[in-house]
Protein backbone atom coordinates (compact mmCIF):
# COMPACT_ATOMS: atom_id res chain seq x y z
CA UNK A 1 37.00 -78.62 41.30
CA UNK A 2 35.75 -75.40 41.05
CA UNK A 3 31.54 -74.99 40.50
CA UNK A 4 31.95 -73.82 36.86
CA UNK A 5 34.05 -72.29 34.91
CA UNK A 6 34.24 -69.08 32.83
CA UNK A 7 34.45 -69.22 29.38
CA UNK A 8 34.18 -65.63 28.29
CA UNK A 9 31.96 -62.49 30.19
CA UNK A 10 28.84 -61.00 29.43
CA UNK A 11 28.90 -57.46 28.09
CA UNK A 12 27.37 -54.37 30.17
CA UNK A 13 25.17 -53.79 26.95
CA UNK A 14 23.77 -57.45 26.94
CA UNK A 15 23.10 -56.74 30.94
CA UNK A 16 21.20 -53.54 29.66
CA UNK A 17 18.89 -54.83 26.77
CA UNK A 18 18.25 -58.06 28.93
CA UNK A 19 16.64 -55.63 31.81
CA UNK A 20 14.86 -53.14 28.90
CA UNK A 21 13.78 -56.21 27.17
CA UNK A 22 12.31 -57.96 30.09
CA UNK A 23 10.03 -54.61 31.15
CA UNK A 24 8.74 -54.05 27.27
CA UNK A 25 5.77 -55.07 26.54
CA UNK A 26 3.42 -55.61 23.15
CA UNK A 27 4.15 -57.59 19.97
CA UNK A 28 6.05 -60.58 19.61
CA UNK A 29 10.27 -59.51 20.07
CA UNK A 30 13.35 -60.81 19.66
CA UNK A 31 16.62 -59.83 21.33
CA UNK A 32 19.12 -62.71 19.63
CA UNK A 33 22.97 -62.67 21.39
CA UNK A 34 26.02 -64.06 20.26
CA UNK A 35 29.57 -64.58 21.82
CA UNK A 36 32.01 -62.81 20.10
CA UNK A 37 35.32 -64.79 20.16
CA UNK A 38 38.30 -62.65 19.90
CA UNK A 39 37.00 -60.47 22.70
CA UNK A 40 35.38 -63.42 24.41
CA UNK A 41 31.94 -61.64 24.93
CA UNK A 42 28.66 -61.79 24.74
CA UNK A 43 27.21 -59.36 23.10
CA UNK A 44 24.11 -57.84 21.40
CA UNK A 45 23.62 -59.72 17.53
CA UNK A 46 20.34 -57.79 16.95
CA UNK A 47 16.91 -56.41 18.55
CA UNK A 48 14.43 -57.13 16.81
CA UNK A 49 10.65 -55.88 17.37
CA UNK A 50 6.77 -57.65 15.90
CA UNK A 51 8.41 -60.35 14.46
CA UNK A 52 7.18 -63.97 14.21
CA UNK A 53 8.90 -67.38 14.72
CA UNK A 54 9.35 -68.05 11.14
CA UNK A 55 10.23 -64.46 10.45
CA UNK A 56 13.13 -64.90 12.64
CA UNK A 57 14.03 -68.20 10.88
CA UNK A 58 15.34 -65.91 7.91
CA UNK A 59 16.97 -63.40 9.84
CA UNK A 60 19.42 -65.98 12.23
CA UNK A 61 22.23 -67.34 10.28
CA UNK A 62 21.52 -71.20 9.92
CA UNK A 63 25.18 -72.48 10.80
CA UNK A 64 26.08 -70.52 13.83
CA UNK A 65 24.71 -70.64 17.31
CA UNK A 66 22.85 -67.67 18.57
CA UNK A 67 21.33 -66.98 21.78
CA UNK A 68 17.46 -65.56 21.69
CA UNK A 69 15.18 -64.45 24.40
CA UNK A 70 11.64 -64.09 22.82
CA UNK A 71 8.92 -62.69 24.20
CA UNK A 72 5.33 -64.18 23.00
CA UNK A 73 1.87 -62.21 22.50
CA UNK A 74 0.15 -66.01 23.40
CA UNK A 75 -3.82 -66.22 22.87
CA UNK A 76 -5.09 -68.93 24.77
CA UNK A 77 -8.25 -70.93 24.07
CA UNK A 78 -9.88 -68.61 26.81
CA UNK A 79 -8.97 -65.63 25.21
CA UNK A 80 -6.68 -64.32 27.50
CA UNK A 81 -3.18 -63.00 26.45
CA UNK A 82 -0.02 -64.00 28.35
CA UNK A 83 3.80 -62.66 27.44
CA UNK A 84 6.03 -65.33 28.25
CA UNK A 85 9.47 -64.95 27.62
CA UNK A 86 11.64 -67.79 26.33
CA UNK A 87 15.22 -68.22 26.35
CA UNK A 88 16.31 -70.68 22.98
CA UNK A 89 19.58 -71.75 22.44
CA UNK A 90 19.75 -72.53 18.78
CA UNK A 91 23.23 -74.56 18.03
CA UNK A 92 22.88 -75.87 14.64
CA UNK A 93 24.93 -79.41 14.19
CA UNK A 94 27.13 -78.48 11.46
CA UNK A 95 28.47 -75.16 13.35
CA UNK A 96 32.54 -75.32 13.93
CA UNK A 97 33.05 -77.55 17.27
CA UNK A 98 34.72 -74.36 19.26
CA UNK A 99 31.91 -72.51 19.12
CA UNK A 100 29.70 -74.92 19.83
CA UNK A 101 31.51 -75.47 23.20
CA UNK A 102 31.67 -71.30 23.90
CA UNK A 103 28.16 -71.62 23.12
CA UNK A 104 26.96 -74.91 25.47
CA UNK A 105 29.53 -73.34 28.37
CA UNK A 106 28.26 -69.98 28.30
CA UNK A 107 23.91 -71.10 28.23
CA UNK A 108 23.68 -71.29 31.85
CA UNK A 109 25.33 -67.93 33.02
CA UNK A 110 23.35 -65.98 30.30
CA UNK A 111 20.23 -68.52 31.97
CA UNK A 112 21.09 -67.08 34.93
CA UNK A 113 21.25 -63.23 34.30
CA UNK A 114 18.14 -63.02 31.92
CA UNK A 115 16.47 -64.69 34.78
CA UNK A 116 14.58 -67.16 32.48
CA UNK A 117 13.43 -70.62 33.52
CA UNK A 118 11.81 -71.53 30.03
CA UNK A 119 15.04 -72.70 28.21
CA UNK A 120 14.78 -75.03 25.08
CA UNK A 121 16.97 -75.74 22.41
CA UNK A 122 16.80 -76.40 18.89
CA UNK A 123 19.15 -77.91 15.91
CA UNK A 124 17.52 -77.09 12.70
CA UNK A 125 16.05 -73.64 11.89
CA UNK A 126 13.10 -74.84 10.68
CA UNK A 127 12.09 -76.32 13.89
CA UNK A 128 11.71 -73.12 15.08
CA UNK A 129 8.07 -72.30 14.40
CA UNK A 130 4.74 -71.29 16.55
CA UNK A 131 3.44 -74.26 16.62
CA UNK A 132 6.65 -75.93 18.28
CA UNK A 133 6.65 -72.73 21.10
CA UNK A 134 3.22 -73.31 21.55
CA UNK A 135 3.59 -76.77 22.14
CA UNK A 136 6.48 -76.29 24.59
CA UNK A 137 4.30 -73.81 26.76
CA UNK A 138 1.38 -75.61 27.34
C-alpha cells in the first residue's frame, strides 16, 4: 500500500503566500485556504491582515471547512512578545461528507509544506476564540 495518497495538489500561489506569510511580521494575520473541487486544488480563500480570533469567526463561512494559518502577536505574563504561527483546520460537523474527506486527506500535505507543527482543529466557530489559542500554546 502506497504511504498516502493524493487527493488533489496544492496550487503554486498557496506555495507563494505560505513562504510570504511565514517571513511577515506584526499584527495578528490570517491566510485561510480552501480546496477547490472541480479543479482539485488548494488554493488561496483570503489574506487577511490585524485581525482577531473572533473577527475571523465572521469572516469564515460556518458550514464549510477552511484551512487557516494564523500568526499571533502573544503577550506573555513577562511581557515579552512571541509570533507563533498556527495551522487550524476548522471542519464544521454539518459540512457535506465529500468535502469533509478532501479536507481530512489533504491536512497533512498542506502540514507539511507550511512547515507548521502547531496543528489543532476545531468544529464550531465559536470555539475559535483567544482564549482557546492561548490555552493551546501554553
Amino acid at each position: 500500500m502506497s504511504e498516502s495518497t493524493t487527493i488533489c495538489d496544492i496550487s503554486d500561489d498557496v506555495k507563494e503566500e505560505l513562504r510570504k506569510f511565514r517571513f511577515s511580521k506584526g499584527q495578528n494575520a490570517a491566510l485561510i485556504l480552501k480546496v477547490d473541487r472541480e479543479k482539485k486544488l488548494i488554493v488561496v480563500d483570503e489574506l487577511i491582515e490585524d485581525v482577531t480570533l473572533e473577527d475571523l469567526q465572521e469572516q469564515l463561512p460556518s458550514h464549510q471547512p477552511r484551512y487557516i494559518i494564523y500568526s499571533y502577536k502573544m503577550l506573555h505574563d513577562d511581557q515579552r512578545v512571541s509570533l507563533p504561527m498556527v495551522f487550524i483546520y476548522f471542519t464544521p460537523r454539518d459540512s457535506q461528507v465529500d468535502l469533509q474527506v478532501m479536507y481530512a486527506g489533504m491536512k497533512v500535505a498542506l502540514q507539511k509544506e507550511a512547515d507548521l507543527t502547531r496543528v489543532y482543529e476545531i468544529r464550531d466557530l465559536d470555539d475559535l476564540t483567544e482564549d482557546w489559542l492561548k490555552s493551546k500554546l501554553k
